[in-house]
PDB file of N, CA and C in Angstrom:
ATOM      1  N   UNK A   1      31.903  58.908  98.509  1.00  0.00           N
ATOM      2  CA  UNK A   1      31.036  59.776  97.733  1.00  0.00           C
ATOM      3  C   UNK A   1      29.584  59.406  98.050  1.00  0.00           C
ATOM      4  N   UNK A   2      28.512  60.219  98.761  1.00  0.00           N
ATOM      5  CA  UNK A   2      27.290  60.188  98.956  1.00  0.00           C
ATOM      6  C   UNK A   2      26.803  60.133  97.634  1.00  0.00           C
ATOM      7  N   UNK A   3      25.362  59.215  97.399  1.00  0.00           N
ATOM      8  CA  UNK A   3      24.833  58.880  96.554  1.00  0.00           C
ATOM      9  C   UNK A   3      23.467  60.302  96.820  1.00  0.00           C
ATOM     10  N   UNK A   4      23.144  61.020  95.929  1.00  0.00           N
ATOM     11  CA  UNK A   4      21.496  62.109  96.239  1.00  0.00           C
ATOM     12  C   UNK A   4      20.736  60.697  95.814  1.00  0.00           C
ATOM     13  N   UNK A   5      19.717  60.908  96.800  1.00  0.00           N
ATOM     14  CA  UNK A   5      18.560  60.213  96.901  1.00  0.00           C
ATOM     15  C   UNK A   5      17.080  60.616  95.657  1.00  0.00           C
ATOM     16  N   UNK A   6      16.945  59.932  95.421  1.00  0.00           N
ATOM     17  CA  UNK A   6      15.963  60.481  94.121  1.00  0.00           C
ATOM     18  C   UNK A   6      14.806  60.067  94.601  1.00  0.00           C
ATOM     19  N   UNK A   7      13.705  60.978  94.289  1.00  0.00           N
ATOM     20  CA  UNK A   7      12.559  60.962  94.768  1.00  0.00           C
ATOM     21  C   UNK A   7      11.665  60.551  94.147  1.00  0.00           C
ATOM     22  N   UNK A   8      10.836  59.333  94.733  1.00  0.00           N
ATOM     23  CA  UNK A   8      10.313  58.304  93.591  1.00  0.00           C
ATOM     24  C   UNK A   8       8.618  58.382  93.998  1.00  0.00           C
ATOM     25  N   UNK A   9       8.251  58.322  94.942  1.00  0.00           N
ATOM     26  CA  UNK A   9       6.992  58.467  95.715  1.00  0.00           C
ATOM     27  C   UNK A   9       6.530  60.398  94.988  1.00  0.00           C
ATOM     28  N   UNK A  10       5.201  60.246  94.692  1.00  0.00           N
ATOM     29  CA  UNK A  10       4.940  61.222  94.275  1.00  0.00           C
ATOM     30  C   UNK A  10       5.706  61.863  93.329  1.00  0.00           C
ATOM     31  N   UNK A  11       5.993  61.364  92.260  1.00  0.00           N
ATOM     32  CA  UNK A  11       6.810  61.540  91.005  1.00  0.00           C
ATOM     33  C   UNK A  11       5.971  60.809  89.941  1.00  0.00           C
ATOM     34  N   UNK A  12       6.173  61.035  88.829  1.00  0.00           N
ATOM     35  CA  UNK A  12       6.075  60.310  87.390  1.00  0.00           C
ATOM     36  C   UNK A  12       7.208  59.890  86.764  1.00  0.00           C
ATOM     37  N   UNK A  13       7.178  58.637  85.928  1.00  0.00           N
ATOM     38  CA  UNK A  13       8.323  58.281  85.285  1.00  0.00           C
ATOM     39  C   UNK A  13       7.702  57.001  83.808  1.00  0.00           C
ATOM     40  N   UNK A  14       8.317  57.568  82.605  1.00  0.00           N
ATOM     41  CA  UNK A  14       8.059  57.421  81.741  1.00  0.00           C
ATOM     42  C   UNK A  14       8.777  56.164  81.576  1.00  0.00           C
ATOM     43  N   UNK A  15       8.694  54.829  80.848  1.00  0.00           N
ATOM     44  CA  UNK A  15       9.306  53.922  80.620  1.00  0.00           C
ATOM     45  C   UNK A  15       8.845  53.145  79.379  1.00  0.00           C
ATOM     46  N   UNK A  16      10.046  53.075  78.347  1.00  0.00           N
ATOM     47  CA  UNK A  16      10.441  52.991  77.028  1.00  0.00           C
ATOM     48  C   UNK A  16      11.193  51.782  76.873  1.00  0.00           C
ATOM     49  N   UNK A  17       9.827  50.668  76.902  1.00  0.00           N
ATOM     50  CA  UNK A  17      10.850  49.004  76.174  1.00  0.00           C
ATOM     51  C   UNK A  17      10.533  49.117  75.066  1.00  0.00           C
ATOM     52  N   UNK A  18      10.625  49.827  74.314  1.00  0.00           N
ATOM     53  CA  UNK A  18      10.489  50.167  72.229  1.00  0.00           C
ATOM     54  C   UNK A  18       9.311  50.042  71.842  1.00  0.00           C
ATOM     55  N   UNK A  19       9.028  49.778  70.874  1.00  0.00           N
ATOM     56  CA  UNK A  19       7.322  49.697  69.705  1.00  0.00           C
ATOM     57  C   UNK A  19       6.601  50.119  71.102  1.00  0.00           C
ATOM     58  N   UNK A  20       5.440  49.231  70.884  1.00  0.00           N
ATOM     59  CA  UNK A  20       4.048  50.135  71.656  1.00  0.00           C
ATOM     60  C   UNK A  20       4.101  49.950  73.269  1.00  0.00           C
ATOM     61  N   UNK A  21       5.328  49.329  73.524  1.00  0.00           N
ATOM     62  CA  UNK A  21       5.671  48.868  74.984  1.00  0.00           C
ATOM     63  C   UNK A  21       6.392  50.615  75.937  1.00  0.00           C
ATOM     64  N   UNK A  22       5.451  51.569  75.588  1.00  0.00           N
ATOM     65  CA  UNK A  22       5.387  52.547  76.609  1.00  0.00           C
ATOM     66  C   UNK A  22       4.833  53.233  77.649  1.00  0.00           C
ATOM     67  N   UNK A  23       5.237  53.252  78.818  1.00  0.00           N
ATOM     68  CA  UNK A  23       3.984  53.597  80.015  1.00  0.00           C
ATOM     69  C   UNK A  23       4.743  54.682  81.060  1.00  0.00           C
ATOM     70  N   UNK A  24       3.503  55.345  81.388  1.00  0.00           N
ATOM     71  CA  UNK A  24       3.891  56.072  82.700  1.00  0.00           C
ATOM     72  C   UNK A  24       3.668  55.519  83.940  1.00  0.00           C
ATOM     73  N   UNK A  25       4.689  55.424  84.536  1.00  0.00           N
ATOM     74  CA  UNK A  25       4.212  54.971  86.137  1.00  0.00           C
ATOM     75  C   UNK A  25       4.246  56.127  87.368  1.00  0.00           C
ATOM     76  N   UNK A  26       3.264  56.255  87.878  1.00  0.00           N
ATOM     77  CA  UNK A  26       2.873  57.293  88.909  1.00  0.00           C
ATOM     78  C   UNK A  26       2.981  56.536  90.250  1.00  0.00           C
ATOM     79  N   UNK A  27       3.382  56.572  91.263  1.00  0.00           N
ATOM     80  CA  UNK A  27       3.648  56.060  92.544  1.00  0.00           C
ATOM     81  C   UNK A  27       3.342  57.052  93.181  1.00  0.00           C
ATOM     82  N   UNK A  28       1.881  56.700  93.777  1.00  0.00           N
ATOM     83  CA  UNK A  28       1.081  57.763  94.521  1.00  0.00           C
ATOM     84  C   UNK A  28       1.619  57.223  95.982  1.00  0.00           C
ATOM     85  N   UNK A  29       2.081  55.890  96.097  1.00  0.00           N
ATOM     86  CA  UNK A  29       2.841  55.983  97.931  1.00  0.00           C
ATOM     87  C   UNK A  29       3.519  54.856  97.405  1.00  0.00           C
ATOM     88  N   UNK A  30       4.586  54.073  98.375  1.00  0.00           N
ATOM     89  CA  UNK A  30       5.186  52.894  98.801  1.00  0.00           C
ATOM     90  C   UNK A  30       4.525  51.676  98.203  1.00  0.00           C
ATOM     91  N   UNK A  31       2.860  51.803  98.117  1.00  0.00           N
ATOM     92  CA  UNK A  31       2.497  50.364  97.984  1.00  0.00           C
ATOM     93  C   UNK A  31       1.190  50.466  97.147  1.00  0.00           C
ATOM     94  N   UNK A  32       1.152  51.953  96.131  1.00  0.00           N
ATOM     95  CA  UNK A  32       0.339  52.038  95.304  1.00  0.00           C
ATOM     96  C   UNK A  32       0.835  52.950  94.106  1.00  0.00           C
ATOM     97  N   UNK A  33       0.603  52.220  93.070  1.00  0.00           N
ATOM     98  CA  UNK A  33       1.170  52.797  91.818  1.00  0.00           C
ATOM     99  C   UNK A  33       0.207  52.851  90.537  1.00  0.00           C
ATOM    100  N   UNK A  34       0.074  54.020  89.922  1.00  0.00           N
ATOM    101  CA  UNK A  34      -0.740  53.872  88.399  1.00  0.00           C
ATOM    102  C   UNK A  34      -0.046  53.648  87.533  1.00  0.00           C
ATOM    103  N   UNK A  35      -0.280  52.819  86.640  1.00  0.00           N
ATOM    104  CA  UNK A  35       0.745  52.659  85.138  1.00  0.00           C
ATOM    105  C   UNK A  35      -0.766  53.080  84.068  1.00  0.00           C
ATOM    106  N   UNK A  36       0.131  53.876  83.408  1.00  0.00           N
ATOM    107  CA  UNK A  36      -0.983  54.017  81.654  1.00  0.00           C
ATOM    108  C   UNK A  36       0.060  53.700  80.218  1.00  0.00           C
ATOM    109  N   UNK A  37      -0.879  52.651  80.013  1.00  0.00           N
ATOM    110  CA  UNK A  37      -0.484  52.890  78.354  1.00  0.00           C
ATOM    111  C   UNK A  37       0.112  54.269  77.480  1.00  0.00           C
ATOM    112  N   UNK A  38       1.108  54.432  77.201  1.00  0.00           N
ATOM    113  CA  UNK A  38       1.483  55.940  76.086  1.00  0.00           C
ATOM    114  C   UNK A  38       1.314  55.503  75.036  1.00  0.00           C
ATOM    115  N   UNK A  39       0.922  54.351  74.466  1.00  0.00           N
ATOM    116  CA  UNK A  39       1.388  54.101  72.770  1.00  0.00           C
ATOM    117  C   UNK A  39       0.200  52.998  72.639  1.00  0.00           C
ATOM    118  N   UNK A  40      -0.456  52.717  71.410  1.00  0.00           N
ATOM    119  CA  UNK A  40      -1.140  51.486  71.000  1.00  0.00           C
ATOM    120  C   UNK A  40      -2.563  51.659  71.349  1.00  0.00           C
ATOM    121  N   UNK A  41      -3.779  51.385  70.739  1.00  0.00           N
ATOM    122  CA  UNK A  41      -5.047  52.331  71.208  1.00  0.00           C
ATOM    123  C   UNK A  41      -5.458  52.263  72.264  1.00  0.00           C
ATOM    124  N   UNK A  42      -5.225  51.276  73.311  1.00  0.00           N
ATOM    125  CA  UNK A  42      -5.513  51.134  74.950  1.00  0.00           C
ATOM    126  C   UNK A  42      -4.673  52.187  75.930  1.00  0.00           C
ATOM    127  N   UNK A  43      -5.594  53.187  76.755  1.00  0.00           N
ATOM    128  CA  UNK A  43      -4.684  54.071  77.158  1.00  0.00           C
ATOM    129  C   UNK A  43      -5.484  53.965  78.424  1.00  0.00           C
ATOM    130  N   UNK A  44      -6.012  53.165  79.101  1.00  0.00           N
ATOM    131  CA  UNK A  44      -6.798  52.723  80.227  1.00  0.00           C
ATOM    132  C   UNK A  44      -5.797  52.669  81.295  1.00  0.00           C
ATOM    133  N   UNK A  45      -5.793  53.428  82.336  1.00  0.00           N
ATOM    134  CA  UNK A  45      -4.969  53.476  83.510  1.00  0.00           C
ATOM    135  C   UNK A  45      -5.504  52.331  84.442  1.00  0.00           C
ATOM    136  N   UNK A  46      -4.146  52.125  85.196  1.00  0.00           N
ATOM    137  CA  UNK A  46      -4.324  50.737  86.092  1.00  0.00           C
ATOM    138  C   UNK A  46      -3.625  50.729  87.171  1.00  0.00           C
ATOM    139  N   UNK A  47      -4.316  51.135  88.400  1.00  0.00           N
ATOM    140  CA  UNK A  47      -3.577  51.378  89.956  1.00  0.00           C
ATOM    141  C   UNK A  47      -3.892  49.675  90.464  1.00  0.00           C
ATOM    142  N   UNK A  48      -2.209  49.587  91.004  1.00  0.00           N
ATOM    143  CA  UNK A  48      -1.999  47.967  91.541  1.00  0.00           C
ATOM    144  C   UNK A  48      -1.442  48.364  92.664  1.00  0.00           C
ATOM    145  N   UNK A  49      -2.101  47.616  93.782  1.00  0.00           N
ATOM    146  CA  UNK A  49      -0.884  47.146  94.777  1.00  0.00           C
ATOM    147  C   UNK A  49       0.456  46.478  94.616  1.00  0.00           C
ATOM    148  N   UNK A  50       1.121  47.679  94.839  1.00  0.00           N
ATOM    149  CA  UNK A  50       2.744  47.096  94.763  1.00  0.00           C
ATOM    150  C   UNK A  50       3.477  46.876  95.571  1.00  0.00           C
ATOM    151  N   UNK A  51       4.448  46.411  95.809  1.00  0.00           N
ATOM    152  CA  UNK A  51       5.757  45.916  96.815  1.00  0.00           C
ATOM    153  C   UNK A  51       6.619  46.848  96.332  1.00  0.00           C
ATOM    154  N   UNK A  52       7.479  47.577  96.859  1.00  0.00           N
ATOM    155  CA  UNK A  52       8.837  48.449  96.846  1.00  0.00           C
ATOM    156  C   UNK A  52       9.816  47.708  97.378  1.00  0.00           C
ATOM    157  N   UNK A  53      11.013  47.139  97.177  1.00  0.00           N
ATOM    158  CA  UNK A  53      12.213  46.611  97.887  1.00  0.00           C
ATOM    159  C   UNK A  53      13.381  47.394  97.613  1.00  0.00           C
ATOM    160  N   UNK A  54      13.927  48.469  98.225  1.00  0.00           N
ATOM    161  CA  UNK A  54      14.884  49.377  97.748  1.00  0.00           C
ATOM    162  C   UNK A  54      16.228  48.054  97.732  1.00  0.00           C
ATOM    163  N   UNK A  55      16.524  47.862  96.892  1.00  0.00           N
ATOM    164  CA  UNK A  55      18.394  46.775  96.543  1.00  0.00           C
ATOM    165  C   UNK A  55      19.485  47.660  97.105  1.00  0.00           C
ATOM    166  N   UNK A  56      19.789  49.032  96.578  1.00  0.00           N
ATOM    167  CA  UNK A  56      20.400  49.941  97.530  1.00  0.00           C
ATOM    168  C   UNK A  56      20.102  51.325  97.086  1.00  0.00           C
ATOM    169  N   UNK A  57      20.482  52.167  96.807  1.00  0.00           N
ATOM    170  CA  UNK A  57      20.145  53.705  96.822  1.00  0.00           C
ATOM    171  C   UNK A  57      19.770  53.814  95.261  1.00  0.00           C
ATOM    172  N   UNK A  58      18.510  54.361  95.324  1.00  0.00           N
ATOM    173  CA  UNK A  58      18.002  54.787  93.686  1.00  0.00           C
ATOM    174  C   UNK A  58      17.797  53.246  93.131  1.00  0.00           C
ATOM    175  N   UNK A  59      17.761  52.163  93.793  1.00  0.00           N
ATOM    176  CA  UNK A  59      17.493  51.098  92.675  1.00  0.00           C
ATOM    177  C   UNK A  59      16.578  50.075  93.375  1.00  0.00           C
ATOM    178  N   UNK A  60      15.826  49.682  92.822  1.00  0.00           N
ATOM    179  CA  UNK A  60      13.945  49.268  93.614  1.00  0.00           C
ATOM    180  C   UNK A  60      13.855  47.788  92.987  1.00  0.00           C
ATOM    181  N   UNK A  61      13.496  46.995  93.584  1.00  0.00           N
ATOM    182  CA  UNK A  61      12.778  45.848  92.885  1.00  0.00           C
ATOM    183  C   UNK A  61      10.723  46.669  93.190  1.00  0.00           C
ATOM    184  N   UNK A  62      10.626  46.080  91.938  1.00  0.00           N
ATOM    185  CA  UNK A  62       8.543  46.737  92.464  1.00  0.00           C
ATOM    186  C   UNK A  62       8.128  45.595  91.527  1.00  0.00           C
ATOM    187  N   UNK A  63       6.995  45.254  92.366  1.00  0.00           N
ATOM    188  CA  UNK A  63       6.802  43.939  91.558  1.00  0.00           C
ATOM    189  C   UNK A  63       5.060  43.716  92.400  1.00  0.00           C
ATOM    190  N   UNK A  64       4.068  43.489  91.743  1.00  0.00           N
ATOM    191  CA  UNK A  64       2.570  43.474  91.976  1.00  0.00           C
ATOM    192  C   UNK A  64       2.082  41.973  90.707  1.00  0.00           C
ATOM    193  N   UNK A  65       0.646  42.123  91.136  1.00  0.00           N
ATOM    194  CA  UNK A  65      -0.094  41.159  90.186  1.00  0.00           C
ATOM    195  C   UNK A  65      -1.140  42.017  89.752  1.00  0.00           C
ATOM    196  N   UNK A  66      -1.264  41.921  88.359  1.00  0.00           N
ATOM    197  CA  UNK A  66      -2.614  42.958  87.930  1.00  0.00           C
ATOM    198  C   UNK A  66      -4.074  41.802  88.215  1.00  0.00           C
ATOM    199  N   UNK A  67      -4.917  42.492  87.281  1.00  0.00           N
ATOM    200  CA  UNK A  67      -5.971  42.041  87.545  1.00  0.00           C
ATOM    201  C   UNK A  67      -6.497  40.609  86.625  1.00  0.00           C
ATOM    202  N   UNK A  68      -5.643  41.123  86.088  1.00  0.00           N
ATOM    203  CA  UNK A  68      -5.679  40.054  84.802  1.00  0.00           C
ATOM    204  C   UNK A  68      -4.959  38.819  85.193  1.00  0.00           C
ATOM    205  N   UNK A  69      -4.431  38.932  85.888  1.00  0.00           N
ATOM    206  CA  UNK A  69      -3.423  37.608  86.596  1.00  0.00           C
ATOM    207  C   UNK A  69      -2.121  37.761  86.238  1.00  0.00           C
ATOM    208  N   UNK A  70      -1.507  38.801  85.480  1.00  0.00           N
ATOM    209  CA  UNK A  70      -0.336  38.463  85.056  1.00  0.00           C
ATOM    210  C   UNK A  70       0.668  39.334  86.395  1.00  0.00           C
ATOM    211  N   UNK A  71       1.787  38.788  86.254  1.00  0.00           N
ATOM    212  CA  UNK A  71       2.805  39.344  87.288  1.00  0.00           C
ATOM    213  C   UNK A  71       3.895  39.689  87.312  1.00  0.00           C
ATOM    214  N   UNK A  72       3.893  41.127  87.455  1.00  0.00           N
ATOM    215  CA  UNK A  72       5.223  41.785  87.015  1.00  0.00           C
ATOM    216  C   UNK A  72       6.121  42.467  87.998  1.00  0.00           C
ATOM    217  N   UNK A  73       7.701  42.376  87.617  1.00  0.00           N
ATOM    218  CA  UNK A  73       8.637  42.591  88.441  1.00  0.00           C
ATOM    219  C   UNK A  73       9.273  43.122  87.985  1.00  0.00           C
ATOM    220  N   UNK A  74       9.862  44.538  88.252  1.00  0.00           N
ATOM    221  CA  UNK A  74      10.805  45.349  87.547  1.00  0.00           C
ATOM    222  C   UNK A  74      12.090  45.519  88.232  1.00  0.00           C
ATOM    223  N   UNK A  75      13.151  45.875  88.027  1.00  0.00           N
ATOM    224  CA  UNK A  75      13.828  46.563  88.737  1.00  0.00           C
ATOM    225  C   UNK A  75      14.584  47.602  87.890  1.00  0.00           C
ATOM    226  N   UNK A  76      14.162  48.623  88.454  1.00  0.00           N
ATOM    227  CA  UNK A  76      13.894  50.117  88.432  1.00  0.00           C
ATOM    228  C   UNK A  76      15.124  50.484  89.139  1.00  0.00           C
ATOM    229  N   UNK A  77      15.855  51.237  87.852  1.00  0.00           N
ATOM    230  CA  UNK A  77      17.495  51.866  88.781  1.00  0.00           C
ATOM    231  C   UNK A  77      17.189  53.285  88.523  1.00  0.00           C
ATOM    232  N   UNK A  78      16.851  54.034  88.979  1.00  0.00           N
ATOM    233  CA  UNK A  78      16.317  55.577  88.582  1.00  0.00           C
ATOM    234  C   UNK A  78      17.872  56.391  88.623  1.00  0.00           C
ATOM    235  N   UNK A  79      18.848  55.666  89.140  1.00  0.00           N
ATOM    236  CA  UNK A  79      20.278  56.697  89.140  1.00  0.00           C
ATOM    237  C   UNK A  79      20.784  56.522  87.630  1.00  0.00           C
ATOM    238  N   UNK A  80      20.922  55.318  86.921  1.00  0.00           N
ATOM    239  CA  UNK A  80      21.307  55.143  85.387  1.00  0.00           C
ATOM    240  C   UNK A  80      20.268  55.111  84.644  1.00  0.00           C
ATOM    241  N   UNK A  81      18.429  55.772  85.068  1.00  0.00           N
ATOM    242  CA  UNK A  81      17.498  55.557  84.159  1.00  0.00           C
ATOM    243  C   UNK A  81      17.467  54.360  83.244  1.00  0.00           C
ATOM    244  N   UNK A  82      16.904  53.181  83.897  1.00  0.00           N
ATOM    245  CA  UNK A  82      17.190  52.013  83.517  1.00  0.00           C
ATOM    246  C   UNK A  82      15.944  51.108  84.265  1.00  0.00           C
ATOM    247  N   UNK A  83      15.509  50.327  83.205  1.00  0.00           N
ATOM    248  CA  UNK A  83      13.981  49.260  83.855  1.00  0.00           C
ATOM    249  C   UNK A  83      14.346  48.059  83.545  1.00  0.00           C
ATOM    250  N   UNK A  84      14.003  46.959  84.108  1.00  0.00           N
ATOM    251  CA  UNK A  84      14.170  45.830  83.027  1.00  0.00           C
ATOM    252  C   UNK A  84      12.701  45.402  84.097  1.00  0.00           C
ATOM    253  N   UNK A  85      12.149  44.679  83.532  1.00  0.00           N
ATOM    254  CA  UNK A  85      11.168  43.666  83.606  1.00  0.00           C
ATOM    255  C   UNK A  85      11.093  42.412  83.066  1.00  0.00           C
ATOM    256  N   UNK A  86      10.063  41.809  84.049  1.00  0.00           N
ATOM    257  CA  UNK A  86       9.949  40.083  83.826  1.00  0.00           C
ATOM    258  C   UNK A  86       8.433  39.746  84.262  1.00  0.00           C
ATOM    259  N   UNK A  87       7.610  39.618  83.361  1.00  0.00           N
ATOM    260  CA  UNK A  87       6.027  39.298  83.003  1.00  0.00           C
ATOM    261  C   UNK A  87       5.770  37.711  82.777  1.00  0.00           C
ATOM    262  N   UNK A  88       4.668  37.247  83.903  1.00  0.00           N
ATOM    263  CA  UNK A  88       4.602  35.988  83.768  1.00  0.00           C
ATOM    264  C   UNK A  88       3.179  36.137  83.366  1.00  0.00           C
ATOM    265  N   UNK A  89       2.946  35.574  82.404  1.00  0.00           N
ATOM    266  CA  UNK A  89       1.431  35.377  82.020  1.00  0.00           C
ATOM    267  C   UNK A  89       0.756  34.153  82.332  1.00  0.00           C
ATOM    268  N   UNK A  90      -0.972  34.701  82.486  1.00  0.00           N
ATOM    269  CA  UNK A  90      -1.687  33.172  83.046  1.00  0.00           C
ATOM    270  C   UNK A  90      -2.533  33.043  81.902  1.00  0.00           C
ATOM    271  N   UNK A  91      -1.197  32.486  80.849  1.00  0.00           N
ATOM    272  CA  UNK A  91      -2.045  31.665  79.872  1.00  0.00           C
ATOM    273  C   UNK A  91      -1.687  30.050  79.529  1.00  0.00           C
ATOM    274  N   UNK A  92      -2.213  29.413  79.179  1.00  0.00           N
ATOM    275  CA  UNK A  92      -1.574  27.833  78.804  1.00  0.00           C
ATOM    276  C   UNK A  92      -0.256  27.430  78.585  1.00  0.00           C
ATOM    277  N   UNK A  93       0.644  28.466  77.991  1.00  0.00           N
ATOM    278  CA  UNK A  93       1.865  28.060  77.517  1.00  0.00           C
ATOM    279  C   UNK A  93       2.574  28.499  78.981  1.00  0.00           C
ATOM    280  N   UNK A  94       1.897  29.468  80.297  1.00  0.00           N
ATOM    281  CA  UNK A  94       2.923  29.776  80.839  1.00  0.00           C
ATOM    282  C   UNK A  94       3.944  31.227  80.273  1.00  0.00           C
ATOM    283  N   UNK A  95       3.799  31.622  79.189  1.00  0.00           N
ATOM    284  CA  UNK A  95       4.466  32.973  79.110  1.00  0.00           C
ATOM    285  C   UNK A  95       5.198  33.804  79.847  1.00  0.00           C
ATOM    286  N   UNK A  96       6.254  33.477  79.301  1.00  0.00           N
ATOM    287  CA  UNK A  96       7.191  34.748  80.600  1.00  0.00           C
ATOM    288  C   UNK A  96       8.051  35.356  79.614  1.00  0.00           C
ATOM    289  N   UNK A  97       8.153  36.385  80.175  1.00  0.00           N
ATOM    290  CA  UNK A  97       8.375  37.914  79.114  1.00  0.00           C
ATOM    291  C   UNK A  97       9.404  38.444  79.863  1.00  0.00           C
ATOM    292  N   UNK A  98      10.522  39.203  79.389  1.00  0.00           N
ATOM    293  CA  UNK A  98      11.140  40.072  79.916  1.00  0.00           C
ATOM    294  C   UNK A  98      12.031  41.032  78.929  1.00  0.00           C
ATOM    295  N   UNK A  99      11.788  42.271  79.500  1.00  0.00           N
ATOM    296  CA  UNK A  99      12.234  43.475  78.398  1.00  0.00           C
ATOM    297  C   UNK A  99      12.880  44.015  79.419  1.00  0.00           C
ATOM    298  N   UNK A 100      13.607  45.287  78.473  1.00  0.00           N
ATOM    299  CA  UNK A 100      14.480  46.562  79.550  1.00  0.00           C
ATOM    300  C   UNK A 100      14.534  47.478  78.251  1.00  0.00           C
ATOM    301  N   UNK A 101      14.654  48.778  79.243  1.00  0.00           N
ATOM    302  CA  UNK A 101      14.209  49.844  78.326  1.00  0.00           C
ATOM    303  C   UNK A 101      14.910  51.239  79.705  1.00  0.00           C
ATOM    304  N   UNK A 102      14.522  52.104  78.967  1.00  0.00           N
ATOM    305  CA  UNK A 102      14.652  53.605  79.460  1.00  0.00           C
ATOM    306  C   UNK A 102      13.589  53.848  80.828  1.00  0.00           C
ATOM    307  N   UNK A 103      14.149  54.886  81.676  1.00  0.00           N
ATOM    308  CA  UNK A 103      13.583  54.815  82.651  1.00  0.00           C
ATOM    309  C   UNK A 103      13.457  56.469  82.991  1.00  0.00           C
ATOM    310  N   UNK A 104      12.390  57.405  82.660  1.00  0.00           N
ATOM    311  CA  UNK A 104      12.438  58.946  82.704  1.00  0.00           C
ATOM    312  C   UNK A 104      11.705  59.790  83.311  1.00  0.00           C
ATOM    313  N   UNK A 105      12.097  60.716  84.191  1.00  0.00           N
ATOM    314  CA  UNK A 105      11.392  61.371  85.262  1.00  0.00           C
ATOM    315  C   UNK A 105      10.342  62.076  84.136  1.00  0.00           C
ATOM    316  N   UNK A 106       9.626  62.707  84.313  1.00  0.00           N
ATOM    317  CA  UNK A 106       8.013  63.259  83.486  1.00  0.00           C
ATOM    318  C   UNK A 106       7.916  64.691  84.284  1.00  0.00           C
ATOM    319  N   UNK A 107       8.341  65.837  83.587  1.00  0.00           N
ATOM    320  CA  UNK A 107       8.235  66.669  84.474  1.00  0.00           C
ATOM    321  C   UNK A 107       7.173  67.508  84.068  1.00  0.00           C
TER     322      UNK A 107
END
């Protein structure tokens, strides 16, 4: 059974780890992506250089460093609409975060 290929480059996709942890991610190519805040009063958009590693059909590791220093790694299954992430923060304690949530095309 052929897997359809889902089209991720030049798309939007909404992603839902609960309370104010909601964002759109726009992937304007392979190795540039906008994320915006949807929820909580910061709605400041933020284009990062990203890494794409397709794992196998429809399912991505993407993983960049913002500006802030922190560094995030998702893997993004767009065939079961599905995110999970893992956030390392550059603060004293070391902080590392990881959520999973909903994963939704934005049409």
């Amino acid at each position: 059974m052929e897997t359809k290929k889902i089209q991720v480059i030049g798309n939007k996709f909404k992603v839902d780890f609960g309370g104010d942890f909601v964002f759109e991610l726009n992937f304007q190519s392979e190795n540039k992506m906008t994320w915006t805040p949807l929820k909580g009063d910061d709605k400041q958009s933020h284009t990062e250089n990203i890494t794409m590693v397709e794992i196998r059909p429809n399912v991505y590791m993407v993983y960049w460093k913002e500006k802030s220093g922190n560094r995030v790694v998702h893997i993004e299954d767009f065939e079961n609409d599905i995110v999970h992430t893992n956030i390392s923060l550059p603060d004293k304690e070391n902080t590392f975060l990881n959520f999973n949530g909903s994963l939704t095309l934005i049409k």
